[in-house]
Structures are given as C-alpha cells and as structure tokens.
N, C-alpha and C. Protein backbone atom coordinates (compact mmCIF):
# COMPACT_ATOMS: atom_id res chain seq x y z
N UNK A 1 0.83 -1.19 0.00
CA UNK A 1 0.00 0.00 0.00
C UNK A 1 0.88 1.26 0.00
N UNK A 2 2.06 1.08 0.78
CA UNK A 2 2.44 2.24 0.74
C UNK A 2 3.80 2.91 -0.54
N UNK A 3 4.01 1.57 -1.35
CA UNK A 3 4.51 1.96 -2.92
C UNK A 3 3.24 2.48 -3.65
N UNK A 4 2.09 2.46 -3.54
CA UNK A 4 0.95 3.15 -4.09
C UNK A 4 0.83 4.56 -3.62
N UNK A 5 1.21 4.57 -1.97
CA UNK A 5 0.95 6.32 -2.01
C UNK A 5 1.92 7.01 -2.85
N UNK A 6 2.91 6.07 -2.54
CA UNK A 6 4.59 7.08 -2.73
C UNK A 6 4.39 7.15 -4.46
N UNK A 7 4.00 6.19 -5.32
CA UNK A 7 3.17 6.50 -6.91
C UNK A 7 2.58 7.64 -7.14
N UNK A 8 2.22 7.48 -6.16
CA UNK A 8 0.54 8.91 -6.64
C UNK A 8 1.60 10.13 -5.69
N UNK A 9 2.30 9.89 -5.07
CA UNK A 9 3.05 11.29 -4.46
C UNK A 9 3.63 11.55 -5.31
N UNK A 10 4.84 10.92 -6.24
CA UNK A 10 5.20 11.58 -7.54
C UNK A 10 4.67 12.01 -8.64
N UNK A 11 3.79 11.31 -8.63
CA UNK A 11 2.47 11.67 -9.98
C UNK A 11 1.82 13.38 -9.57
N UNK A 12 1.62 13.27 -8.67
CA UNK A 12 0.88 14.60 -7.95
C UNK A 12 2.07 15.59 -7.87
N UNK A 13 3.21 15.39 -7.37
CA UNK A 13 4.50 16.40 -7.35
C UNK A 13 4.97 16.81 -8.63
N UNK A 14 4.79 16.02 -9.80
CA UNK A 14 4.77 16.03 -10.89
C UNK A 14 3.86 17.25 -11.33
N UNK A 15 2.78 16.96 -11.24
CA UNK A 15 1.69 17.58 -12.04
C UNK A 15 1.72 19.03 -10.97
N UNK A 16 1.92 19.13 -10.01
CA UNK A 16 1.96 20.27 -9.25
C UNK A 16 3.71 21.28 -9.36
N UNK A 17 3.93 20.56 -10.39
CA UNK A 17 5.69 21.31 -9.83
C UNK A 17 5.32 23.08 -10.33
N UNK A 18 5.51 23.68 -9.17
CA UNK A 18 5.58 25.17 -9.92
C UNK A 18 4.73 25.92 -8.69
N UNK A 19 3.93 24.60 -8.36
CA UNK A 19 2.62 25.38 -7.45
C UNK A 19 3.75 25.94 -6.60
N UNK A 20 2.28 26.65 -6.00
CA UNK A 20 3.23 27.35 -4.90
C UNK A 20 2.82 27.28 -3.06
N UNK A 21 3.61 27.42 -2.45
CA UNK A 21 3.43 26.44 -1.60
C UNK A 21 3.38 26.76 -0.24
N UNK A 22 2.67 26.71 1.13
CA UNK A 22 2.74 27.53 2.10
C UNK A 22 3.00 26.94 3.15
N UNK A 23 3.87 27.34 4.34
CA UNK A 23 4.83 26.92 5.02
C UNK A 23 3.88 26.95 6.72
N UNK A 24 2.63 27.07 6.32
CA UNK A 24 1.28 27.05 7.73
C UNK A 24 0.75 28.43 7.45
N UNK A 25 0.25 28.64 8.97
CA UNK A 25 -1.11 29.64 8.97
C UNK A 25 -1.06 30.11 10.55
N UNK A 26 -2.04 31.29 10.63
CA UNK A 26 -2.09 31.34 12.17
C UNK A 26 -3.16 30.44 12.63
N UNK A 27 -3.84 29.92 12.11
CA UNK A 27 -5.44 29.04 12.21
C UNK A 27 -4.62 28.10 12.60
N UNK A 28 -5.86 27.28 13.72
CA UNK A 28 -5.39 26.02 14.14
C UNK A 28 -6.04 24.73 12.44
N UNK A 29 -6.98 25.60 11.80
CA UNK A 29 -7.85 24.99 10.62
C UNK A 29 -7.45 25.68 9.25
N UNK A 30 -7.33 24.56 8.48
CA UNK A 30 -7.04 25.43 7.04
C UNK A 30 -7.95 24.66 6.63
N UNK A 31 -8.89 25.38 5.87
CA UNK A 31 -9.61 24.71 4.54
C UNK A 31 -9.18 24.03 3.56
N UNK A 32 -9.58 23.06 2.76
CA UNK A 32 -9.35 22.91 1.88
C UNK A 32 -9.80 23.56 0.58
N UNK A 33 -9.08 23.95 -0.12
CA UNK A 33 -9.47 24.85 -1.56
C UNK A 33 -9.79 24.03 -2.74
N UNK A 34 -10.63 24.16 -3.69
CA UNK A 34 -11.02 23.08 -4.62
C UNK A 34 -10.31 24.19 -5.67
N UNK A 35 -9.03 23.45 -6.43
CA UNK A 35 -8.87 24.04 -7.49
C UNK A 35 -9.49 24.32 -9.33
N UNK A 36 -8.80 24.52 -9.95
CA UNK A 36 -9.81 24.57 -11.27
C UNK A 36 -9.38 22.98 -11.98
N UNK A 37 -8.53 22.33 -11.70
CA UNK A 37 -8.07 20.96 -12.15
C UNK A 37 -9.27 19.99 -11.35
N UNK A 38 -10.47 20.64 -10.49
CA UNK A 38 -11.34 19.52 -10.17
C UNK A 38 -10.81 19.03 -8.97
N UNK A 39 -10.10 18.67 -8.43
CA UNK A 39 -9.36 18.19 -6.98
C UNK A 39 -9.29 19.34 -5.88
N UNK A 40 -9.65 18.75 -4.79
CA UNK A 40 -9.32 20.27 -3.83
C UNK A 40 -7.91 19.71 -3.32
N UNK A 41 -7.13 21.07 -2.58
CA UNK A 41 -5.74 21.10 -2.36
C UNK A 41 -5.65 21.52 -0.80
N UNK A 42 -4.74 21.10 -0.06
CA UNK A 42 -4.76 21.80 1.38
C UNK A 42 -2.97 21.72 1.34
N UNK A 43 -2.35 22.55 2.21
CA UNK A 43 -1.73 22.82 2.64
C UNK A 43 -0.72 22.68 4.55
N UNK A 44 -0.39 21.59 4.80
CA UNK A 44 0.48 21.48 6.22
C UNK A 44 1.98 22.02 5.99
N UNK A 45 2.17 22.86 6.99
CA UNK A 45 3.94 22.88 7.44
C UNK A 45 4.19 22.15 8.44
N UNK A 46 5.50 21.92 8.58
CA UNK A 46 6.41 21.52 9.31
C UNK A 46 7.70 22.02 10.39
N UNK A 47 7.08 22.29 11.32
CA UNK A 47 8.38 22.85 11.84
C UNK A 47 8.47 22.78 13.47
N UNK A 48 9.71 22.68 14.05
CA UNK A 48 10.09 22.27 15.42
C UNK A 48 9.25 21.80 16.15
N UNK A 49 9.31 20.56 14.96
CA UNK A 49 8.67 19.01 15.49
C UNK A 49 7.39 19.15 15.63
N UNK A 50 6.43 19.95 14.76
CA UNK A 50 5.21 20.24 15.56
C UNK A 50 4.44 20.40 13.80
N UNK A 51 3.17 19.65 13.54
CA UNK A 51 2.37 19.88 11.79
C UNK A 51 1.39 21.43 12.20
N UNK A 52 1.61 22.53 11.24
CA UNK A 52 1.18 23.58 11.40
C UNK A 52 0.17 23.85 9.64
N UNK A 53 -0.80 23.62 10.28
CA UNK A 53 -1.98 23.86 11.01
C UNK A 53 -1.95 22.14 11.66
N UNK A 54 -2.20 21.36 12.88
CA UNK A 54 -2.45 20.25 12.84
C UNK A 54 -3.88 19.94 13.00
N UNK A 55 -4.76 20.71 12.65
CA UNK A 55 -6.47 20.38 11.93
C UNK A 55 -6.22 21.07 10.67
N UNK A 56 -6.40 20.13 9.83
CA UNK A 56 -7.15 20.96 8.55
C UNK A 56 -8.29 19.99 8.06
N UNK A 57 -8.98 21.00 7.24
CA UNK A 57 -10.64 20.39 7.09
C UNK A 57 -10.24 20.31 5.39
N UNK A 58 -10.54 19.42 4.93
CA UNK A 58 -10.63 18.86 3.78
C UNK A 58 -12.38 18.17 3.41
N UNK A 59 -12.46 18.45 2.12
CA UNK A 59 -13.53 18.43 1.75
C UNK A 59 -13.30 16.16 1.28
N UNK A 60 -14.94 15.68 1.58
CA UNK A 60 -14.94 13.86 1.37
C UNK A 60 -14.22 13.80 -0.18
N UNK A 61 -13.73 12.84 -0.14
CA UNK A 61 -12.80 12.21 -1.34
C UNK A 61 -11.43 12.74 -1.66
N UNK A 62 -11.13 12.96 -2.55
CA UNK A 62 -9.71 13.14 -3.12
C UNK A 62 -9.30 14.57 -2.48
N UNK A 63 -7.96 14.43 -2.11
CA UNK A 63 -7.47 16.20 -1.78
C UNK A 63 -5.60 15.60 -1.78
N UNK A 64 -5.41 16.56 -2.67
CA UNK A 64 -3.76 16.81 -2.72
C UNK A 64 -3.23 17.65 -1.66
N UNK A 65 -2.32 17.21 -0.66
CA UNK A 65 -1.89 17.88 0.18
C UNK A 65 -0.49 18.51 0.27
N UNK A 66 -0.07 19.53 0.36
CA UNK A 66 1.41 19.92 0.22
C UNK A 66 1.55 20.11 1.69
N UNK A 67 3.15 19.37 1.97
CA UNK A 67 3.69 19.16 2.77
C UNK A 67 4.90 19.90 2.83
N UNK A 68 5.43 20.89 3.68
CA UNK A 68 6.64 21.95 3.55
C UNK A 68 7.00 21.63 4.63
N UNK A 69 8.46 21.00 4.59
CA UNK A 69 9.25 21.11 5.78
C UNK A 69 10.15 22.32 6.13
N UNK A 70 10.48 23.36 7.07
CA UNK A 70 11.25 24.25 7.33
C UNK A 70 11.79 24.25 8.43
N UNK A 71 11.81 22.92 8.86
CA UNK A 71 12.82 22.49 10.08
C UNK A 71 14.39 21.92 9.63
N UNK A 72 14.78 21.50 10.25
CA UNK A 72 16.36 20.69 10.48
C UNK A 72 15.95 19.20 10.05
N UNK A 73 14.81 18.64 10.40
CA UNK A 73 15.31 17.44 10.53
C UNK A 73 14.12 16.42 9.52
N UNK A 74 14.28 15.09 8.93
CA UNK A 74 13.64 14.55 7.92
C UNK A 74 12.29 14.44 8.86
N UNK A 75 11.03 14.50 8.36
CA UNK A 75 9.63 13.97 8.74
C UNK A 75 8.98 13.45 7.58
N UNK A 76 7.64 12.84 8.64
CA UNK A 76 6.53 12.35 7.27
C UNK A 76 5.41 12.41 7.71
N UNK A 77 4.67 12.77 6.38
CA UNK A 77 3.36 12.72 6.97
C UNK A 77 2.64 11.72 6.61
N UNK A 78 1.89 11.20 7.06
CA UNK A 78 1.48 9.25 6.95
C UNK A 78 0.33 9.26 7.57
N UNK A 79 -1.01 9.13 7.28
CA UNK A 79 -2.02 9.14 7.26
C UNK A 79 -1.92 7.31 8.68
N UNK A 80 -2.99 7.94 9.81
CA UNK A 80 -2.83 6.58 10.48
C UNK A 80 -3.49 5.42 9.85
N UNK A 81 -3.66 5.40 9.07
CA UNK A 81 -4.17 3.88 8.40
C UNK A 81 -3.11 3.26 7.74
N UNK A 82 -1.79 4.37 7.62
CA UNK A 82 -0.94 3.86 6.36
C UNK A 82 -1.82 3.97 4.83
N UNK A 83 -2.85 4.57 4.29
CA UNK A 83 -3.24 4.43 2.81
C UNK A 83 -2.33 5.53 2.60
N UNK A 84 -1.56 6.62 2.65
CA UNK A 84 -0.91 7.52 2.30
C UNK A 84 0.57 7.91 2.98
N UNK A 85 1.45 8.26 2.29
CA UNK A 85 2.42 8.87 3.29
C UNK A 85 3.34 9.51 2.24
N UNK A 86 4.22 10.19 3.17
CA UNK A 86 4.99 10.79 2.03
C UNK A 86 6.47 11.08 3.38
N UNK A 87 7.50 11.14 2.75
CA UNK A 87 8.57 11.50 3.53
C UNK A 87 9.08 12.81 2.96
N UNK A 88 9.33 14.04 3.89
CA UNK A 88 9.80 15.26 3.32
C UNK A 88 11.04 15.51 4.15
N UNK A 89 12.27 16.03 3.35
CA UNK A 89 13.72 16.25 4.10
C UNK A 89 13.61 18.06 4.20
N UNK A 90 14.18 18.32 5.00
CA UNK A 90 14.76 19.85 5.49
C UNK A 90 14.77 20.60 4.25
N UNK A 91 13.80 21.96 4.00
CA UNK A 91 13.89 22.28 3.48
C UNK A 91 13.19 22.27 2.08
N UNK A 92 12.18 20.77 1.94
CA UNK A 92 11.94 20.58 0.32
C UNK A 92 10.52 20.13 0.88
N UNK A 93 9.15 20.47 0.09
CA UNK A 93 8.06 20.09 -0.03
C UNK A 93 7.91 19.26 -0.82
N UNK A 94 7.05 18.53 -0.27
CA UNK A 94 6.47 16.97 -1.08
C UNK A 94 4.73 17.08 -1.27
N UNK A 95 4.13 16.27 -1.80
CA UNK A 95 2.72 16.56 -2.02
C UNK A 95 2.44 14.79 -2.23
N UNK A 96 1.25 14.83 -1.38
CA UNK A 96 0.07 13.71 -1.38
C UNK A 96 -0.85 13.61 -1.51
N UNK A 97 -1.49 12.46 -2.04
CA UNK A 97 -2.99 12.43 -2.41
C UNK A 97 -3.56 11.78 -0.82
N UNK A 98 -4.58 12.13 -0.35
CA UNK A 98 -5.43 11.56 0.67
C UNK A 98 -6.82 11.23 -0.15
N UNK A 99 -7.48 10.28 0.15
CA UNK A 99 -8.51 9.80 -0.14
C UNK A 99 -9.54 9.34 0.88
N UNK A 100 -10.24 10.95 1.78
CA UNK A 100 -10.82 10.19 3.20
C UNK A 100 -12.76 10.70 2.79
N UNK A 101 -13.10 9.62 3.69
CA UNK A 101 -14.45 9.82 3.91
C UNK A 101 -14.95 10.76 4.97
N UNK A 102 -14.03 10.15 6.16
CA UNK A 102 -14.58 10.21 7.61
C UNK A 102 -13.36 11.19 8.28
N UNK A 103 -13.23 11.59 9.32
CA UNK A 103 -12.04 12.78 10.00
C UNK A 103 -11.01 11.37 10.39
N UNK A 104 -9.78 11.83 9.86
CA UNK A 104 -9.15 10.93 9.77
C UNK A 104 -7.31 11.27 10.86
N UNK A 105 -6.67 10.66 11.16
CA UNK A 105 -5.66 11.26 11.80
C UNK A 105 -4.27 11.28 11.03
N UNK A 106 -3.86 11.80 11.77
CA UNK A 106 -2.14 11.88 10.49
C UNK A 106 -0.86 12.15 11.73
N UNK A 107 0.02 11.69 11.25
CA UNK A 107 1.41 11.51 11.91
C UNK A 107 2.71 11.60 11.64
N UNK A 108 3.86 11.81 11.95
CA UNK A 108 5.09 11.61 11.45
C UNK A 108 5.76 10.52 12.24
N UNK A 109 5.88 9.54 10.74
CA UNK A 109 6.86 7.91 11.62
C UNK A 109 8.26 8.40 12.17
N UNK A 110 8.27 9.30 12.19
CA UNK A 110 9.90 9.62 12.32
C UNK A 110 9.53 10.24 14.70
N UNK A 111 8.86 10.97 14.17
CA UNK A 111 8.52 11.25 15.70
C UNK A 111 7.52 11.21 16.35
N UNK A 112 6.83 10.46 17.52
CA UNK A 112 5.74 10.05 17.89
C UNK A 112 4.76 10.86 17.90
N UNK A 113 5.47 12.38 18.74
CA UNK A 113 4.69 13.17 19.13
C UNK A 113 4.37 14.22 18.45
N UNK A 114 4.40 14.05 17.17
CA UNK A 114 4.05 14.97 15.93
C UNK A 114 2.44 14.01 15.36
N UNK A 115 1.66 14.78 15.56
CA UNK A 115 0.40 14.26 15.35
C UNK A 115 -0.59 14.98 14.37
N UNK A 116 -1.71 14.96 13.73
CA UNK A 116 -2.79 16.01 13.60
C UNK A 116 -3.77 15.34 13.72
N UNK A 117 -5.25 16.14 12.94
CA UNK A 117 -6.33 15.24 12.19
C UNK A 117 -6.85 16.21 10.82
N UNK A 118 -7.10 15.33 9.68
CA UNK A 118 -7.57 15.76 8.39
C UNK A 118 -9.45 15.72 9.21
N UNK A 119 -10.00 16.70 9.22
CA UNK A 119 -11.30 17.01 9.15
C UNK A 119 -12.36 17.24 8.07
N UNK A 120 -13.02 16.30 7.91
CA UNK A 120 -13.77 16.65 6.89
C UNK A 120 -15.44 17.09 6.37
N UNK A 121 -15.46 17.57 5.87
CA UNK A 121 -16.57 19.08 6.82
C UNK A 121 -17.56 18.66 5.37
C-alpha cells in the first residue's frame, strides 16, 4: 500500500511542480481549496517538530496535500491507516494524495509526538 501512495506522491508532485506552496497559517484549521483541475488542495507545514496547522478540514474524497518542511530534521506525513504517506527532508516540499471519507488522523513515523487530524466538513 504504501509503494501506491509514494506512486501517486510523484504523480501529484509532478503535475503540481511550480505550485506554490505555504509553510502554515495562524489558524489552528485550514480549509481545503477546490482548485480549477477539479481536486481540492490543502496545505500542512512543518516545523520544530510540531504539523502547522495540525487540523485541517478537507472536503470527502480526493485532496492533494502539500507538505513543507522548514525544520532541520527529515519527517513524514502518513495518514494513520498507512493508505498515504509521504517522507519530506529539510527544506523541500512533497505533495500527497489523501482519499478520506470520515475525519481521519495523520502523523510523522519519524517522531511520535508529531500528530494532527484531516477534518472533513
């Protein structure tokens, strides 16, 4: 399952190269935005060890998520079911597809206590 996310993470980083990309928010909630390609898009940062926004509300089904690390050290963000994940190093954004129904939680395997939840409204 998880050579399938990391598929669709390059496929999606692919088709997104150029976007542009945001490093969090003051909101504990970011919306998700439905772009003109039909898919909505959300946005998490990364930084001193902590996912900024760690709620964001994503709309049921498909949403591409950009992931910006601006810390020191490698993380990931990995959906707790394992259907998604993506690993991002210091400095470089990565992008994932999530595919949720229900409010779902998310994590970094790298550090326990880096947590969120994808909300879906």
């Amino acid at each position: 399952m998880r050579e399938r996310a990391w598929i669709i993470a390059v496929v999606a980083s692919s088709a997104l190269l150029g976007a542009a990309c945001s490093s969090g928010s003051d909101s504990s909630t970011t919306p998700a935005s439905s772009g003109g390609g039909g898919g909505a898009t959300a946005s998490v940062g990364v930084k001193d060890f902590a996912f900024d926004p760690s709620t964001v509300t994503v709309s049921a089904g498909e949403t591409t998520i950009t992931v910006t690390n601006t810390g020191s050290a490698e993380h990931s963000f990995t959906l707790d079911d394992d259907s998604a994940s993506v690993d991002v190093e210091p400095g470089e954004s990565q992008t994932v597809v999530v595919n949720v129904s229900a409010d779902a939680g998310f994590h970094c395997e790298y550090h326990s206590q880096m947590t969120g939840t994808l909300t879906v409204s």
